[in-house]
PDB file of N, CA and C in Angstrom:
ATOM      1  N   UNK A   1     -12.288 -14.061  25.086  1.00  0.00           N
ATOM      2  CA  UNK A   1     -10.972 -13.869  25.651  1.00  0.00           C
ATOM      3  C   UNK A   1      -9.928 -14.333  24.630  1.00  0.00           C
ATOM      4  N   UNK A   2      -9.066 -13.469  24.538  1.00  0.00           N
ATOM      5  CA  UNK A   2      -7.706 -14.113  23.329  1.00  0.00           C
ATOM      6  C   UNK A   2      -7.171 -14.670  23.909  1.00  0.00           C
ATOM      7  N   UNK A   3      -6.012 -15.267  23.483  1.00  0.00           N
ATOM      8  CA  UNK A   3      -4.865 -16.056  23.797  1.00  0.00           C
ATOM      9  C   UNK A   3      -4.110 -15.657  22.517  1.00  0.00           C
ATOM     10  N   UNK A   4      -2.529 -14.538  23.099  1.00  0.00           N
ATOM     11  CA  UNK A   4      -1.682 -14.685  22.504  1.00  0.00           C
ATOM     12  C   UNK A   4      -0.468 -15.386  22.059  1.00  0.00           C
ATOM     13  N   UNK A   5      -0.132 -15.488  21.338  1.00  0.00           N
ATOM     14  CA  UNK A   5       0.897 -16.600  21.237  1.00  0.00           C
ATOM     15  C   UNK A   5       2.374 -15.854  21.646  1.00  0.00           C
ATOM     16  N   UNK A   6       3.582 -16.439  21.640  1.00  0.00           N
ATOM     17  CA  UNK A   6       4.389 -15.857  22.276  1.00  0.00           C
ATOM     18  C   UNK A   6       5.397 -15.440  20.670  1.00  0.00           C
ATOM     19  N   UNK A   7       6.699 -15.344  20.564  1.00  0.00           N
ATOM     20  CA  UNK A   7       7.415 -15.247  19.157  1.00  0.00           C
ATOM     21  C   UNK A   7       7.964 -16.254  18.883  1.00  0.00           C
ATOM     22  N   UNK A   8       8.205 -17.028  19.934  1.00  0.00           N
ATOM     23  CA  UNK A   8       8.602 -18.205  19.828  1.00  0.00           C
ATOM     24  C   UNK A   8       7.965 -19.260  19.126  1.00  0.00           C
ATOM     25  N   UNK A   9       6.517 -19.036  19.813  1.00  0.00           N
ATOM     26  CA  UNK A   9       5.370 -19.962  19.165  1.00  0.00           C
ATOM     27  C   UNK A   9       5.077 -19.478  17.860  1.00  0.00           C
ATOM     28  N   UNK A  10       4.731 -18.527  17.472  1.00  0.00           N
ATOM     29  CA  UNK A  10       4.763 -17.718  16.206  1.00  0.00           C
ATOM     30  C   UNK A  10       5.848 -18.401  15.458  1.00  0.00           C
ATOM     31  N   UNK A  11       7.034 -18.249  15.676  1.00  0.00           N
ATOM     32  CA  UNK A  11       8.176 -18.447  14.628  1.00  0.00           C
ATOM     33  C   UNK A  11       8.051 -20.089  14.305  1.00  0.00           C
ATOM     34  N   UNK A  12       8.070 -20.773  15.303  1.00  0.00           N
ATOM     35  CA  UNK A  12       7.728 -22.292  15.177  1.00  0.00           C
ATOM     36  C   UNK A  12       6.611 -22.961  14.231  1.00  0.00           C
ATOM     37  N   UNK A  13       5.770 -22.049  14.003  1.00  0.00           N
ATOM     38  CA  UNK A  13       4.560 -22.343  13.247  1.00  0.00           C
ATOM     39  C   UNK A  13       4.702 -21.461  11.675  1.00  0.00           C
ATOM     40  N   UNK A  14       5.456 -21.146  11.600  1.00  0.00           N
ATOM     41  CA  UNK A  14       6.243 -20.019  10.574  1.00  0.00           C
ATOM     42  C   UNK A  14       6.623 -20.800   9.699  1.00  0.00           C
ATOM     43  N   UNK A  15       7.816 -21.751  10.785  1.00  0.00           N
ATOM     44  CA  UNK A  15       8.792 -22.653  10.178  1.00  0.00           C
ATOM     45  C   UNK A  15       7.688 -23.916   9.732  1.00  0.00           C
ATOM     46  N   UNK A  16       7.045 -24.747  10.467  1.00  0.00           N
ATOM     47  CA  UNK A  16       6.032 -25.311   9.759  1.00  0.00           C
ATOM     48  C   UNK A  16       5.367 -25.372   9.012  1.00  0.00           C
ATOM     49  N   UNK A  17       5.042 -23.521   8.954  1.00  0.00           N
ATOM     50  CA  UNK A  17       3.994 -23.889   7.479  1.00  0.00           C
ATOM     51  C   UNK A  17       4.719 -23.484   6.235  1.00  0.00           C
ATOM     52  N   UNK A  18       5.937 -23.091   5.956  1.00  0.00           N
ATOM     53  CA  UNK A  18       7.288 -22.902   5.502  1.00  0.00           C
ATOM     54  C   UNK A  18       7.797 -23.868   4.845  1.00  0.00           C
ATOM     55  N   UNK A  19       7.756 -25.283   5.619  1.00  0.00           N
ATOM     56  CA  UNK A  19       8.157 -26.433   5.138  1.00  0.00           C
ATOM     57  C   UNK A  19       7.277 -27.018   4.407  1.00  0.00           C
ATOM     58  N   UNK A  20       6.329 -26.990   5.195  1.00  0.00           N
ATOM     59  CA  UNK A  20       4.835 -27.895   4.547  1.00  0.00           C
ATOM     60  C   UNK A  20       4.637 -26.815   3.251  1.00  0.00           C
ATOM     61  N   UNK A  21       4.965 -25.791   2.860  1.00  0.00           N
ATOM     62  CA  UNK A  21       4.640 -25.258   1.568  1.00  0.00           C
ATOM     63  C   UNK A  21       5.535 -25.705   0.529  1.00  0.00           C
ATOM     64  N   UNK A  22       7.036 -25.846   1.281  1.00  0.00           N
ATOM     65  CA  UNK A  22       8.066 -26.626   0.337  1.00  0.00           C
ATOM     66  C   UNK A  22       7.933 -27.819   0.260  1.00  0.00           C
ATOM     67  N   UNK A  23       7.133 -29.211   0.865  1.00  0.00           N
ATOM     68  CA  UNK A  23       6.606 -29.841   0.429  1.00  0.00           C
ATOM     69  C   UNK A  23       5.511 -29.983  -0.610  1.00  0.00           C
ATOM     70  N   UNK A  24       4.651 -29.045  -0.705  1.00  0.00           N
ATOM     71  CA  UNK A  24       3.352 -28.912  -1.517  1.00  0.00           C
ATOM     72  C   UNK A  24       4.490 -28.685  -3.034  1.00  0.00           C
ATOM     73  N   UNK A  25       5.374 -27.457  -2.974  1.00  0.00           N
ATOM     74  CA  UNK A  25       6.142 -26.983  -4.295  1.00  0.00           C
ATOM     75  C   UNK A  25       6.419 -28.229  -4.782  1.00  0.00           C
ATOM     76  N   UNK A  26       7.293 -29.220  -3.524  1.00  0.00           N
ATOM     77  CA  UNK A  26       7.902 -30.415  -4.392  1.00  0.00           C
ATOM     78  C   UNK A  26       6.935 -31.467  -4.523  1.00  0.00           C
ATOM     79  N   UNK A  27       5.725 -31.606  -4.004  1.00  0.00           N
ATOM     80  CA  UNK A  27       4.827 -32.790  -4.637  1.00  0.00           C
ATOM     81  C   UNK A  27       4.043 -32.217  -6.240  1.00  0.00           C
ATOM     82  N   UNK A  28       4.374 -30.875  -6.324  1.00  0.00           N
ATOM     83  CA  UNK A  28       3.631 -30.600  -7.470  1.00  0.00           C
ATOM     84  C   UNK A  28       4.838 -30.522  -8.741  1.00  0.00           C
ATOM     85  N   UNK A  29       5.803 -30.654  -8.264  1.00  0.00           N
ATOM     86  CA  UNK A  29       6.980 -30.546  -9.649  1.00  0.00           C
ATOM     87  C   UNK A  29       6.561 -31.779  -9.611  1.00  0.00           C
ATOM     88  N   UNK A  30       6.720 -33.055  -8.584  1.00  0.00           N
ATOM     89  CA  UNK A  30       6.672 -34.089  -9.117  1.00  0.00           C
ATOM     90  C   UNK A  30       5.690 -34.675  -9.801  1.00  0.00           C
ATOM     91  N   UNK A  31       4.525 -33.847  -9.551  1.00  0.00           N
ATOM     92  CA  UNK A  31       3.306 -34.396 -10.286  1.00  0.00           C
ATOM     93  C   UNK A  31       3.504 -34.039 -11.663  1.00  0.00           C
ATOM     94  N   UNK A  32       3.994 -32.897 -11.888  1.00  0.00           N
ATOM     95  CA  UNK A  32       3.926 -32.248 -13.237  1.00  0.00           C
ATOM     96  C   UNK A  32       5.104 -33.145 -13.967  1.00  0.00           C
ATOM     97  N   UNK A  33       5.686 -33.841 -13.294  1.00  0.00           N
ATOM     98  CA  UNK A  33       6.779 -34.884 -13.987  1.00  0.00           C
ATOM     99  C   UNK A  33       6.121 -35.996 -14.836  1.00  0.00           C
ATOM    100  N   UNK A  34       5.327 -36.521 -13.545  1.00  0.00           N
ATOM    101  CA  UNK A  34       4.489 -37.384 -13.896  1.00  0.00           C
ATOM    102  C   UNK A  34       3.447 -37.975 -14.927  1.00  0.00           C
ATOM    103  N   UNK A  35       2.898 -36.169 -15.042  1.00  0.00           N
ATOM    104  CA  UNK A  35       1.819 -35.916 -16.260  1.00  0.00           C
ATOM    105  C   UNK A  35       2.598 -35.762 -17.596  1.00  0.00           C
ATOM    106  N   UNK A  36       3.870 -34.921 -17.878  1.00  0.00           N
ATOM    107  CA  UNK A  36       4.466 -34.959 -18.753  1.00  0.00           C
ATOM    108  C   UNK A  36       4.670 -36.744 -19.427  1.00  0.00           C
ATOM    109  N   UNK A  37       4.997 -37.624 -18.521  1.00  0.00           N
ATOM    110  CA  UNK A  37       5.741 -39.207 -18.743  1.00  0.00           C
ATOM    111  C   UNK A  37       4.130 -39.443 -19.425  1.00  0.00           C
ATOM    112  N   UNK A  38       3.397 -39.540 -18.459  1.00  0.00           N
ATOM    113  CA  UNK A  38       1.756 -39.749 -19.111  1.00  0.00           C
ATOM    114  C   UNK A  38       1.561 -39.572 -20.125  1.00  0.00           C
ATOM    115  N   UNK A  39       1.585 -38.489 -20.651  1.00  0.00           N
ATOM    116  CA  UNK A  39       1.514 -37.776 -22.115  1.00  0.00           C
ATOM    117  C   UNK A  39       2.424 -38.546 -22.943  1.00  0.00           C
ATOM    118  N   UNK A  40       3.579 -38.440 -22.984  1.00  0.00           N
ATOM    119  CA  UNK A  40       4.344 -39.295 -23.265  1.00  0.00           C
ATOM    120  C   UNK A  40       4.317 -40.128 -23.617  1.00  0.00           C
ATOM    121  N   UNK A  41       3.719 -41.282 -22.900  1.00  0.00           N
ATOM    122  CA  UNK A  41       3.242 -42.880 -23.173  1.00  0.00           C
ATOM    123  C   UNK A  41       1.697 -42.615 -23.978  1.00  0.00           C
ATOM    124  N   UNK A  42       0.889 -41.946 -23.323  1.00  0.00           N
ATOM    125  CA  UNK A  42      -0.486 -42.109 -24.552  1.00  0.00           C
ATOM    126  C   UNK A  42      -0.192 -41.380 -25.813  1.00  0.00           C
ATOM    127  N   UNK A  43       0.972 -40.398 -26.021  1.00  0.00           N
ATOM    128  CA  UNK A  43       1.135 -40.407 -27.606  1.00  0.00           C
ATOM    129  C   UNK A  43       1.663 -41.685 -28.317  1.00  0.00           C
ATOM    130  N   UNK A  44       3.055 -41.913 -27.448  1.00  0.00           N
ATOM    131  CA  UNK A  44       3.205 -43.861 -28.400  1.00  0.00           C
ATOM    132  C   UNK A  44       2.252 -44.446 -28.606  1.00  0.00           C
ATOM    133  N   UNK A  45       1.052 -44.862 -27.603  1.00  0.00           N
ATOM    134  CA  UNK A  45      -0.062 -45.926 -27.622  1.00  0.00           C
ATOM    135  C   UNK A  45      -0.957 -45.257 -28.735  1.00  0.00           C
ATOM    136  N   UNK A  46      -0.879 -43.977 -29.206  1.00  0.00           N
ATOM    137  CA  UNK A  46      -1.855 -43.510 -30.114  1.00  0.00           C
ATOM    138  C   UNK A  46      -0.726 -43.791 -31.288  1.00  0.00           C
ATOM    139  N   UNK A  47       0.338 -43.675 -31.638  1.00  0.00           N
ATOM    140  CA  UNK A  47       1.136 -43.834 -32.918  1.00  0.00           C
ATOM    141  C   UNK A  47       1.484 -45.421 -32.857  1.00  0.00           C
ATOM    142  N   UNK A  48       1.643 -46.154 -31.886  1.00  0.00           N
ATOM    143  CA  UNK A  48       1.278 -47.577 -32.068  1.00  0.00           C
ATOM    144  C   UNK A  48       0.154 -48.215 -32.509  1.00  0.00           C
ATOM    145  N   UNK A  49      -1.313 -47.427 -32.360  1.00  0.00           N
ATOM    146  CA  UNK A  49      -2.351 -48.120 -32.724  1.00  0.00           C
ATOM    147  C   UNK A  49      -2.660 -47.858 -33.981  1.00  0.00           C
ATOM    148  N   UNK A  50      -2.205 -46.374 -34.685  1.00  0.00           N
ATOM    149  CA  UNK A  50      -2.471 -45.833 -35.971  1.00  0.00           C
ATOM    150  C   UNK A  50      -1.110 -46.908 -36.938  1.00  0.00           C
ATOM    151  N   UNK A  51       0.271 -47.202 -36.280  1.00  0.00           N
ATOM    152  CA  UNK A  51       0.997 -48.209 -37.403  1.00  0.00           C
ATOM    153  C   UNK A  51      -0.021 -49.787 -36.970  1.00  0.00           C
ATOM    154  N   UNK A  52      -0.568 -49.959 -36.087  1.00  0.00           N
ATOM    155  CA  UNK A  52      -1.339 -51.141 -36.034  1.00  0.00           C
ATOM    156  C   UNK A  52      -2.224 -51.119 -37.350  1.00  0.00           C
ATOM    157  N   UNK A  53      -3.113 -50.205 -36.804  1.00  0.00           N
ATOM    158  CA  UNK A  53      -4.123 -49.880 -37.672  1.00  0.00           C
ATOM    159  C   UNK A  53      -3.886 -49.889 -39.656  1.00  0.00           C
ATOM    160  N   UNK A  54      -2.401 -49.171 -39.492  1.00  0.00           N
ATOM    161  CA  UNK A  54      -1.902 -49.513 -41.220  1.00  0.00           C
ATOM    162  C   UNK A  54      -1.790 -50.442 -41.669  1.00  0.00           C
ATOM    163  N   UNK A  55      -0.836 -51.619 -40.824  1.00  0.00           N
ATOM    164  CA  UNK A  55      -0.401 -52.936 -40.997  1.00  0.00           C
ATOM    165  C   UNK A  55      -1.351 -54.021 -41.152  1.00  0.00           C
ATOM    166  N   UNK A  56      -2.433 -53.638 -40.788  1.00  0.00           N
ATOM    167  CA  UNK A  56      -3.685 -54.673 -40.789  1.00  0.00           C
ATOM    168  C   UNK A  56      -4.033 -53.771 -41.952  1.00  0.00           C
ATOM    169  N   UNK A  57      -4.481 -52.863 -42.417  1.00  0.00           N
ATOM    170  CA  UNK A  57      -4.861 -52.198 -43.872  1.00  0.00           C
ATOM    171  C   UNK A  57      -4.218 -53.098 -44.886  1.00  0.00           C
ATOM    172  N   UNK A  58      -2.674 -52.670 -45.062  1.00  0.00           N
ATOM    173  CA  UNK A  58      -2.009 -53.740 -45.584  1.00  0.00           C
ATOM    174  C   UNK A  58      -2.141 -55.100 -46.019  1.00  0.00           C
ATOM    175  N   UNK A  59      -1.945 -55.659 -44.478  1.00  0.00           N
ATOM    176  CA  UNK A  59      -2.273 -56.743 -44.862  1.00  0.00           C
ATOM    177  C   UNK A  59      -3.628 -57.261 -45.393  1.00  0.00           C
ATOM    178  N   UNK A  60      -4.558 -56.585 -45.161  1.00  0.00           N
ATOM    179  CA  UNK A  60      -5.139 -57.187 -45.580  1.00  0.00           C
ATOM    180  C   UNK A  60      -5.973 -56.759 -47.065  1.00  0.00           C
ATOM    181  N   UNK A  61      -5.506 -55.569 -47.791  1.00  0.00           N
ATOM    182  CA  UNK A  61      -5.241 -55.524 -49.724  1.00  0.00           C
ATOM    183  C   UNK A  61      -4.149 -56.390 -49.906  1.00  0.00           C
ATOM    184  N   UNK A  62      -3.251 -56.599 -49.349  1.00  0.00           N
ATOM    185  CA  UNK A  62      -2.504 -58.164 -49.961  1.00  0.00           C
ATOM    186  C   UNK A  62      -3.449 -59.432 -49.627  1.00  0.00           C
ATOM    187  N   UNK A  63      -3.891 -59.277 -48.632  1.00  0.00           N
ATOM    188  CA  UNK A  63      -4.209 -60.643 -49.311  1.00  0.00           C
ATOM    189  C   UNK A  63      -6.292 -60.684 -49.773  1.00  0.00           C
ATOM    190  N   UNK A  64      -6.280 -59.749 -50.359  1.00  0.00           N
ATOM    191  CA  UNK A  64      -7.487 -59.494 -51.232  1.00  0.00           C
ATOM    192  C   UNK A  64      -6.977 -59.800 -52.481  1.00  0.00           C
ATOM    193  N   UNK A  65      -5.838 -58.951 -53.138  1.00  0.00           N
ATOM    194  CA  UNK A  65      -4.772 -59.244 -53.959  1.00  0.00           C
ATOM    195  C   UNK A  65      -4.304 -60.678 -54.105  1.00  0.00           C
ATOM    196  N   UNK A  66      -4.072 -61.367 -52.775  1.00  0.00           N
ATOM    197  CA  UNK A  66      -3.602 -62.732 -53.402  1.00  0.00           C
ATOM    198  C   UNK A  66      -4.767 -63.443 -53.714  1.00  0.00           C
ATOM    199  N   UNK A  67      -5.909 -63.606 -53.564  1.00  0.00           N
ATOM    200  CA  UNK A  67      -7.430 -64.743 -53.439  1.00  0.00           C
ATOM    201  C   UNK A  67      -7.889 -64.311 -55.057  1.00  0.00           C
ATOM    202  N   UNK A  68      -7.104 -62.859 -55.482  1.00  0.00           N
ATOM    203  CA  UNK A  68      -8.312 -62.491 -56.713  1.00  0.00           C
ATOM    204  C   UNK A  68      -7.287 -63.779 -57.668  1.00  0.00           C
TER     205      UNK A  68
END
């Protein structure tokens, strides 16, 4: 046995899943915000660890340089 819905009920559930899709749009810009900032920060932490990585090079042919 069906059960039809009326237009009323129809339109009401229209508008619901309407919204709830413009929620989904705006949780996913914001995610994609998110991932961009991400990216963002693990390129510094990778160009921070490579001038780490120099500065200890450095330092330490100077002071191979100073002991000879």
């Amino acid at each position: 046995m069906k059960v039809y819905k009326s237009t009323d009920e129809l339109s009401k559930e229209l508008a619901e899943v309407k919204d709830t899709l413009k929620g989904f749009k705006k949780l996913v810009e914001v995610q994609k915000q998110e991932i961009q900032e991400l990216k963002k920060y693990v390129s510094e932490d990778i160009k921070n660890k490579n001038l780490l990585h120099g500065y200890r090079k450095v330092i330490e042919d100077i002071s191979s340089q100073v002991r000879k």
